[in-house]
N, C-alpha and C. Protein backbone atom coordinates (compact mmCIF):
# COMPACT_ATOMS: atom_id res chain seq x y z
N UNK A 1 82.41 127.45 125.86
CA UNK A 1 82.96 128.78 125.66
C UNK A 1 81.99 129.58 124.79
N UNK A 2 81.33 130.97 125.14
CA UNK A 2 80.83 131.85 124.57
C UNK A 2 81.86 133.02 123.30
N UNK A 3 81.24 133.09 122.40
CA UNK A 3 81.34 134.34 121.77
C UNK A 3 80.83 135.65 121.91
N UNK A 4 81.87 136.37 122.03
CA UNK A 4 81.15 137.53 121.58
C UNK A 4 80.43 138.21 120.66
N UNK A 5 79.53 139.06 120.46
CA UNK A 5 79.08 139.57 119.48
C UNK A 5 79.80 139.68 118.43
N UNK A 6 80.42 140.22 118.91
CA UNK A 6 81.20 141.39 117.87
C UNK A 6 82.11 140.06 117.25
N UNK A 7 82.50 138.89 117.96
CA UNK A 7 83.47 138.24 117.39
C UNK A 7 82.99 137.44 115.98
N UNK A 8 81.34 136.73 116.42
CA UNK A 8 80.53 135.96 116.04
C UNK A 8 80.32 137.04 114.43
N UNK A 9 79.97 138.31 114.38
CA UNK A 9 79.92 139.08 113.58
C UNK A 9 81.30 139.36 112.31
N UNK A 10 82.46 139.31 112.89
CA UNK A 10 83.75 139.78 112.93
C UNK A 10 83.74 138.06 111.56
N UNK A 11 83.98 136.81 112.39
CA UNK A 11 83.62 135.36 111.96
C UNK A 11 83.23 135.12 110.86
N UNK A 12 81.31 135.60 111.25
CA UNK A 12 80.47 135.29 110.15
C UNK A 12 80.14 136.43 108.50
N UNK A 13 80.83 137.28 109.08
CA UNK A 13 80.52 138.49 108.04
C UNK A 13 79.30 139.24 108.21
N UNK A 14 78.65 139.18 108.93
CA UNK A 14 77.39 140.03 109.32
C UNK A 14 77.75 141.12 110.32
N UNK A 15 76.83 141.93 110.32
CA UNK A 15 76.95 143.25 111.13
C UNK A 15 76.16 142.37 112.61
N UNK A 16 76.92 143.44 114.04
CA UNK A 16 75.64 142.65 114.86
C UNK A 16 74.41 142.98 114.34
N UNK A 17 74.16 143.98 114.03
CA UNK A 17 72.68 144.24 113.77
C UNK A 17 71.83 143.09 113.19
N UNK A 18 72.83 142.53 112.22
CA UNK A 18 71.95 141.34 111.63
C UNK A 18 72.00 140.22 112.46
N UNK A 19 72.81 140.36 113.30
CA UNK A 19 72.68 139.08 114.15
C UNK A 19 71.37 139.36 115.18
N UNK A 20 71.12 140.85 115.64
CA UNK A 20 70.42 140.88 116.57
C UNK A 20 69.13 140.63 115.81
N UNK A 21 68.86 140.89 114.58
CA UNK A 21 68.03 140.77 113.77
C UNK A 21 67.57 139.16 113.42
N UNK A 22 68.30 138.94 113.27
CA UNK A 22 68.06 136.87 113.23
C UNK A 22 67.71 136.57 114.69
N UNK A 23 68.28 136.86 115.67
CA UNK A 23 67.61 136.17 116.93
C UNK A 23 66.02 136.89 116.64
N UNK A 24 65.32 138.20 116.77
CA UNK A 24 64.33 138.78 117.13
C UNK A 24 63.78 137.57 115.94
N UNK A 25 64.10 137.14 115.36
CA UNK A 25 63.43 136.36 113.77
C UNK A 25 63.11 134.90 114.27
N UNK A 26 64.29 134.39 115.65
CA UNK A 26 64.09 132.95 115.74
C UNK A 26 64.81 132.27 115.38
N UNK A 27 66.08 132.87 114.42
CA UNK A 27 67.28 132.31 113.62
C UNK A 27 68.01 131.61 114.30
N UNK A 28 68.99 132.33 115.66
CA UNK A 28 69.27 132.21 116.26
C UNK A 28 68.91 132.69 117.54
N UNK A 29 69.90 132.19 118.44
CA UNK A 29 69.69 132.24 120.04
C UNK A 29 71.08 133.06 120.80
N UNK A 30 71.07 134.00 121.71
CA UNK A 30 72.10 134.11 122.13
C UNK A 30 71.92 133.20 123.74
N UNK A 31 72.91 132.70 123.82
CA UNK A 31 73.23 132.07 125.03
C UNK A 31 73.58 132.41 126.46
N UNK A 32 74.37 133.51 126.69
CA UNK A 32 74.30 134.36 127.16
C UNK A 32 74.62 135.84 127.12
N UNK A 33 75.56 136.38 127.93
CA UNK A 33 75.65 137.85 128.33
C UNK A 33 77.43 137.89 128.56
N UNK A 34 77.81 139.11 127.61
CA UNK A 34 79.20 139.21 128.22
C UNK A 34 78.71 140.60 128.90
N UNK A 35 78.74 141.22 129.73
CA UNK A 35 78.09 142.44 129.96
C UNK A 35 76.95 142.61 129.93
N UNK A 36 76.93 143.78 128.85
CA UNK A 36 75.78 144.12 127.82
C UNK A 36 75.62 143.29 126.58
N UNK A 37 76.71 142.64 126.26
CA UNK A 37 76.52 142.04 124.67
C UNK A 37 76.15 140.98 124.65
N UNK A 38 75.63 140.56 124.02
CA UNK A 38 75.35 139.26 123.68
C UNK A 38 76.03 138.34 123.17
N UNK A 39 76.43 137.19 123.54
CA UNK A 39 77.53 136.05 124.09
C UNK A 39 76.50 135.07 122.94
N UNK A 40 77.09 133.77 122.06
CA UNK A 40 76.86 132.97 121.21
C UNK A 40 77.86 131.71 121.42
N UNK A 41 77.12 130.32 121.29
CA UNK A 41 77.92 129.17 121.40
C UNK A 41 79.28 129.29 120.00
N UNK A 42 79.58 128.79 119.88
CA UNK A 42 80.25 128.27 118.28
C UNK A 42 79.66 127.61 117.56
N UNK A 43 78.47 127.25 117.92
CA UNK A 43 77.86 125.87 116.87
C UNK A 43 77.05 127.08 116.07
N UNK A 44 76.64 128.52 116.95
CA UNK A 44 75.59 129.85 115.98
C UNK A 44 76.61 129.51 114.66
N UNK A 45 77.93 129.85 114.76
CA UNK A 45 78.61 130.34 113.32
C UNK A 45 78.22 128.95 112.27
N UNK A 46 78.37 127.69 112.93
CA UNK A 46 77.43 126.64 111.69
C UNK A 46 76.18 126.98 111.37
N UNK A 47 75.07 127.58 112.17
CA UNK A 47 73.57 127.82 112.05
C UNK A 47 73.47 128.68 110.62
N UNK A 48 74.79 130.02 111.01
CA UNK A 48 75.04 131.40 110.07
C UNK A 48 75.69 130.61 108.88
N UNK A 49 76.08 129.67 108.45
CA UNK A 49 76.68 129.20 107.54
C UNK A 49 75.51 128.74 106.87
N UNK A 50 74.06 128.39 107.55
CA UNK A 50 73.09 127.31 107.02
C UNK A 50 71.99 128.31 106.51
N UNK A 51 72.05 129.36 107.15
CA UNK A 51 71.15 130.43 107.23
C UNK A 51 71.62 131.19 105.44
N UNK A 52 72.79 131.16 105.66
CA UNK A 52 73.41 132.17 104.38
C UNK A 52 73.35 131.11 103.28
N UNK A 53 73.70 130.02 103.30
CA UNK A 53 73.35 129.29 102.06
C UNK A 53 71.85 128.56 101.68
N UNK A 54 71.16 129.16 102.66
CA UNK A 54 69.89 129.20 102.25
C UNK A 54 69.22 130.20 101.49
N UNK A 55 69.78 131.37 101.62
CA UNK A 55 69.27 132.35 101.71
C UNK A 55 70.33 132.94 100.41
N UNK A 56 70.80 131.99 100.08
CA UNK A 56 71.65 132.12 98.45
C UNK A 56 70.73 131.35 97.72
N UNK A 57 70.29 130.53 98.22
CA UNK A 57 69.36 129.66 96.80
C UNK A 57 68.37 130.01 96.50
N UNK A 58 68.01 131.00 97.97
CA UNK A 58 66.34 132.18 97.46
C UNK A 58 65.26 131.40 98.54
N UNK A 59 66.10 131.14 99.76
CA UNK A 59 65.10 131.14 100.70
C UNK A 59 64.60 132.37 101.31
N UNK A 60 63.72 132.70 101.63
CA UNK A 60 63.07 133.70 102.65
C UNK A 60 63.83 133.39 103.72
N UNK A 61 63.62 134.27 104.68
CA UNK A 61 64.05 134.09 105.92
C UNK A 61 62.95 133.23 107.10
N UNK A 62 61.60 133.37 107.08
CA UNK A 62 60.16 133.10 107.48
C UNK A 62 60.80 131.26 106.60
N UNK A 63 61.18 131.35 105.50
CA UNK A 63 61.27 129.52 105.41
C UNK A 63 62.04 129.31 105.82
N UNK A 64 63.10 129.81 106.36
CA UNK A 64 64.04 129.24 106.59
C UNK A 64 64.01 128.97 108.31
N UNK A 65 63.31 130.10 108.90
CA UNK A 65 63.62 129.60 110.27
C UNK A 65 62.12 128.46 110.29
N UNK A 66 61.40 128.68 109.58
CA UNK A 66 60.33 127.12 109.52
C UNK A 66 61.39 125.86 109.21
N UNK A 67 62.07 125.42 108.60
CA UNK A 67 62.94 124.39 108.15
C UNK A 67 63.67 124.00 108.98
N UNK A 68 64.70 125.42 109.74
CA UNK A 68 65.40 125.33 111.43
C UNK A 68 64.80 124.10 112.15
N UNK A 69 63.32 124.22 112.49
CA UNK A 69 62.51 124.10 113.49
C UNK A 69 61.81 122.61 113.05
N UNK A 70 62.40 122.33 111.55
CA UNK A 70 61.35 120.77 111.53
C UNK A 70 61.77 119.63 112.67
N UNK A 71 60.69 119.09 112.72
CA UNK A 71 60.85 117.62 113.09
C UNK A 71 60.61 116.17 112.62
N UNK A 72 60.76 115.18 112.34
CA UNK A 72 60.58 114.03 111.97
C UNK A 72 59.00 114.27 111.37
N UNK A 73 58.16 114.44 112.95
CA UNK A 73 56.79 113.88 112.44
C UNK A 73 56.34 115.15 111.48
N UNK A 74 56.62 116.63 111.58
CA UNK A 74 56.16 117.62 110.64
C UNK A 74 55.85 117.20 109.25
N UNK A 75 54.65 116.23 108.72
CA UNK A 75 54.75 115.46 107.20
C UNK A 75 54.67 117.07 106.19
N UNK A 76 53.86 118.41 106.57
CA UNK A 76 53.71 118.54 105.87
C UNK A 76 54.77 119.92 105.90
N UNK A 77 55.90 120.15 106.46
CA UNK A 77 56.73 120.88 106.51
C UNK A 77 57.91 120.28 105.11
N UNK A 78 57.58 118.69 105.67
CA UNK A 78 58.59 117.66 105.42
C UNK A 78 58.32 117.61 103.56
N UNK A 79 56.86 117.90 103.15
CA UNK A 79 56.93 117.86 101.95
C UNK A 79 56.93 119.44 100.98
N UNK A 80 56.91 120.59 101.71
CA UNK A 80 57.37 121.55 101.39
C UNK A 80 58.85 121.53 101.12
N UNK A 81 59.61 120.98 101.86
CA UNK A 81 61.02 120.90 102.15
C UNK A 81 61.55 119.79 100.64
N UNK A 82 60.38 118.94 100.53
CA UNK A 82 60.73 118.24 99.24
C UNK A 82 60.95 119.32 97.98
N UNK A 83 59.46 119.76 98.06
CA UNK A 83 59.61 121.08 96.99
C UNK A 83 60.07 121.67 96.95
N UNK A 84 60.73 122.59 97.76
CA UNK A 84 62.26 123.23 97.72
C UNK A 84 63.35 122.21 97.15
N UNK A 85 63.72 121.46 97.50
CA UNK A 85 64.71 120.46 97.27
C UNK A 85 64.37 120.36 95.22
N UNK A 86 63.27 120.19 94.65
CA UNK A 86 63.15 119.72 94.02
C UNK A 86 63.53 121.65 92.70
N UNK A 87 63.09 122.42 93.46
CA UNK A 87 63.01 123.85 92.82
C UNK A 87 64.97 124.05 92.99
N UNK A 88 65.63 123.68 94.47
CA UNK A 88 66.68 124.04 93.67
C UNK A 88 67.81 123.18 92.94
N UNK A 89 66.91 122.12 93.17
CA UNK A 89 67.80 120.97 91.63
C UNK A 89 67.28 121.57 89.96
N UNK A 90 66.30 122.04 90.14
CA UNK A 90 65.93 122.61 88.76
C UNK A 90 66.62 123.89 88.67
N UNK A 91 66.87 124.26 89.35
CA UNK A 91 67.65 125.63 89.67
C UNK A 91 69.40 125.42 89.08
N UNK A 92 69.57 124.09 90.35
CA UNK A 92 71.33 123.60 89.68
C UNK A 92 71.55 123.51 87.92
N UNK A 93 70.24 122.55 87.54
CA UNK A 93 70.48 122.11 86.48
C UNK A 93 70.50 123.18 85.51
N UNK A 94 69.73 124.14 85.67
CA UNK A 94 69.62 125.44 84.57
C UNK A 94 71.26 125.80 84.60
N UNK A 95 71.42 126.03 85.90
CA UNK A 95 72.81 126.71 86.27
C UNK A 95 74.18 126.59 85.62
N UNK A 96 74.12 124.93 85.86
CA UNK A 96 74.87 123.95 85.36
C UNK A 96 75.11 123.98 83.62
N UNK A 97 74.03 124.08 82.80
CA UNK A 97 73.81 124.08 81.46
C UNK A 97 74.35 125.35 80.78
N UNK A 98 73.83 126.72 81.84
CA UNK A 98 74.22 128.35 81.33
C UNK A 98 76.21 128.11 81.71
N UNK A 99 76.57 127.47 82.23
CA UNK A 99 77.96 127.25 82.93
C UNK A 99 78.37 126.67 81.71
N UNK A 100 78.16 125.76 81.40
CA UNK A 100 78.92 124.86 79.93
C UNK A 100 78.48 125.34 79.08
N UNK A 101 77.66 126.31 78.79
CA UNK A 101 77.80 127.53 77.54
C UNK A 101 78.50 128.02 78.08
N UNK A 102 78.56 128.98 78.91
CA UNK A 102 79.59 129.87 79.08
C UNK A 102 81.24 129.69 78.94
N UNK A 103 81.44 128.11 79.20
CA UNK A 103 82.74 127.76 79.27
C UNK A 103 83.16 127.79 77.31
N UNK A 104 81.98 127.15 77.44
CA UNK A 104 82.24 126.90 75.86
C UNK A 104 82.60 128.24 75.03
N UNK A 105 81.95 129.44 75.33
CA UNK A 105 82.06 130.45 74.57
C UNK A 105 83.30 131.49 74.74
N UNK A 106 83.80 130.91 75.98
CA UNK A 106 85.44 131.35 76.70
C UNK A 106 86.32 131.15 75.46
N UNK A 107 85.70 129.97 75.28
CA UNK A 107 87.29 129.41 74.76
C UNK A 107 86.97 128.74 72.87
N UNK A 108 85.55 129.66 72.36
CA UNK A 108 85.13 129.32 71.38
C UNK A 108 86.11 130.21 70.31
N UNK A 109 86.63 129.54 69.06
CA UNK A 109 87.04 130.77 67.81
C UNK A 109 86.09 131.12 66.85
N UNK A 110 84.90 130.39 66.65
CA UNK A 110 84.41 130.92 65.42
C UNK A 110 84.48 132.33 65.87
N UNK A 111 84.18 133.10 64.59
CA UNK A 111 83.70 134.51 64.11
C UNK A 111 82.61 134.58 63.71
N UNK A 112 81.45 135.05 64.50
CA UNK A 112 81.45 135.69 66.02
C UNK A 112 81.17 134.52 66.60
N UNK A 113 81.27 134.68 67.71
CA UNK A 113 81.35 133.25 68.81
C UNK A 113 79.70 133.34 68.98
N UNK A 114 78.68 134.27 68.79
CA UNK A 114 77.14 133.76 68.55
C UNK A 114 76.50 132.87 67.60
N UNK A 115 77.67 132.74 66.42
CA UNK A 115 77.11 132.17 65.53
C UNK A 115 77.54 130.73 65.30
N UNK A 116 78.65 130.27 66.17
CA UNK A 116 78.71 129.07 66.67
C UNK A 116 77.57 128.14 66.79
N UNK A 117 77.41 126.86 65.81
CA UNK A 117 76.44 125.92 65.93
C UNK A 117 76.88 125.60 67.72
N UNK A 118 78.04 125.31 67.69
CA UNK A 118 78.28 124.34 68.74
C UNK A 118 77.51 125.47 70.72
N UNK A 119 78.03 126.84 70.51
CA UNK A 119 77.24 127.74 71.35
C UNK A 119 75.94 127.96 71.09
N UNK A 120 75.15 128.17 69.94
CA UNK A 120 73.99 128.15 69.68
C UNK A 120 73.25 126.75 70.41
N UNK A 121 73.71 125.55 69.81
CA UNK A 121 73.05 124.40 70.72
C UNK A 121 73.25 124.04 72.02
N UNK A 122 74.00 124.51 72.59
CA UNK A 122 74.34 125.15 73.91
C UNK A 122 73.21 125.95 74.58
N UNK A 123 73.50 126.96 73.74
CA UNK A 123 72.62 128.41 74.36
C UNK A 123 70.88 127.90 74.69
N UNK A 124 70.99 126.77 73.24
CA UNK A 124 69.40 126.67 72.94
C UNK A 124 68.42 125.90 74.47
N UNK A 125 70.08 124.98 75.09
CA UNK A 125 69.47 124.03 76.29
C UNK A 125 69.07 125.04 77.17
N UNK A 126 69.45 126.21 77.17
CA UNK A 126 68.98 126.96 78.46
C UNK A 126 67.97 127.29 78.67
N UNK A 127 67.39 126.60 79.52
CA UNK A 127 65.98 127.23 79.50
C UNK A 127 65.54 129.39 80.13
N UNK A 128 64.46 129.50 80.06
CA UNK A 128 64.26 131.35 80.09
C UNK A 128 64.07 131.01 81.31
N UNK A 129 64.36 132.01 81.56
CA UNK A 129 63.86 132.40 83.32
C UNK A 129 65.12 132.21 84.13
């Protein structure tokens, strides 16, 4: 069974435009034709799920449809793909650390809650950037 555009759009939260925009990119594929529109399997809306949470962690779009497209033997796609992997575990972990300050400072009483040893040594794990 095909989708429609408009449904696949309607689904995924994208405009068609961006859908027509990801196929011209390689993202995706339309499968066929309802008419004029362009018709999509159901498995696109998993692709658009993979595409958007890539593209939350600060993929490009150019890496991302390279990554689409790996294969087993690609070694040196395969070790780019490490380095990503490895940028957004350093990424989690920052994340993770600014999160348990933040929780901490929710629900901190000193007066002022900056001057908290316990938020200060908190604050201090976070790394800049």
């Amino acid at each position: 069974m095909l989708l429609d555009i408009a449904e696949v759009a309607q689904r995924s939260g994208l405009a068609p435009s961006a859908l027509r925009f990801y196929e011209r990119k390689g993202l995706i594929t339309a499968d066929g034709r309802n008419g004029l529109r362009r018709a999509y399997t159901p498995e696109t809306l998993e692709r658009l799920m993979l595409i958007a949470c890539a593209r939350d962690a600060g993929f490009a779009l150019a890496e991302i449809a390279t990554f689409l497209g790996a294969r087993p033997s690609d070694t040196e796609l395969r070790e780019r793909m490490a380095a990503k992997e490895r940028e957004v575990s350093q990424r989690v972990d920052q994340l993770t650390r600014l999160r348990d300050s933040l929780r901490h400072a929710a629900v901190c009483t000193h007066d002022p809650i900056v001057d908290c040893p316990e938020f200060k040594q908190a604050i201090g794990r976070v790394p800049n950037g």
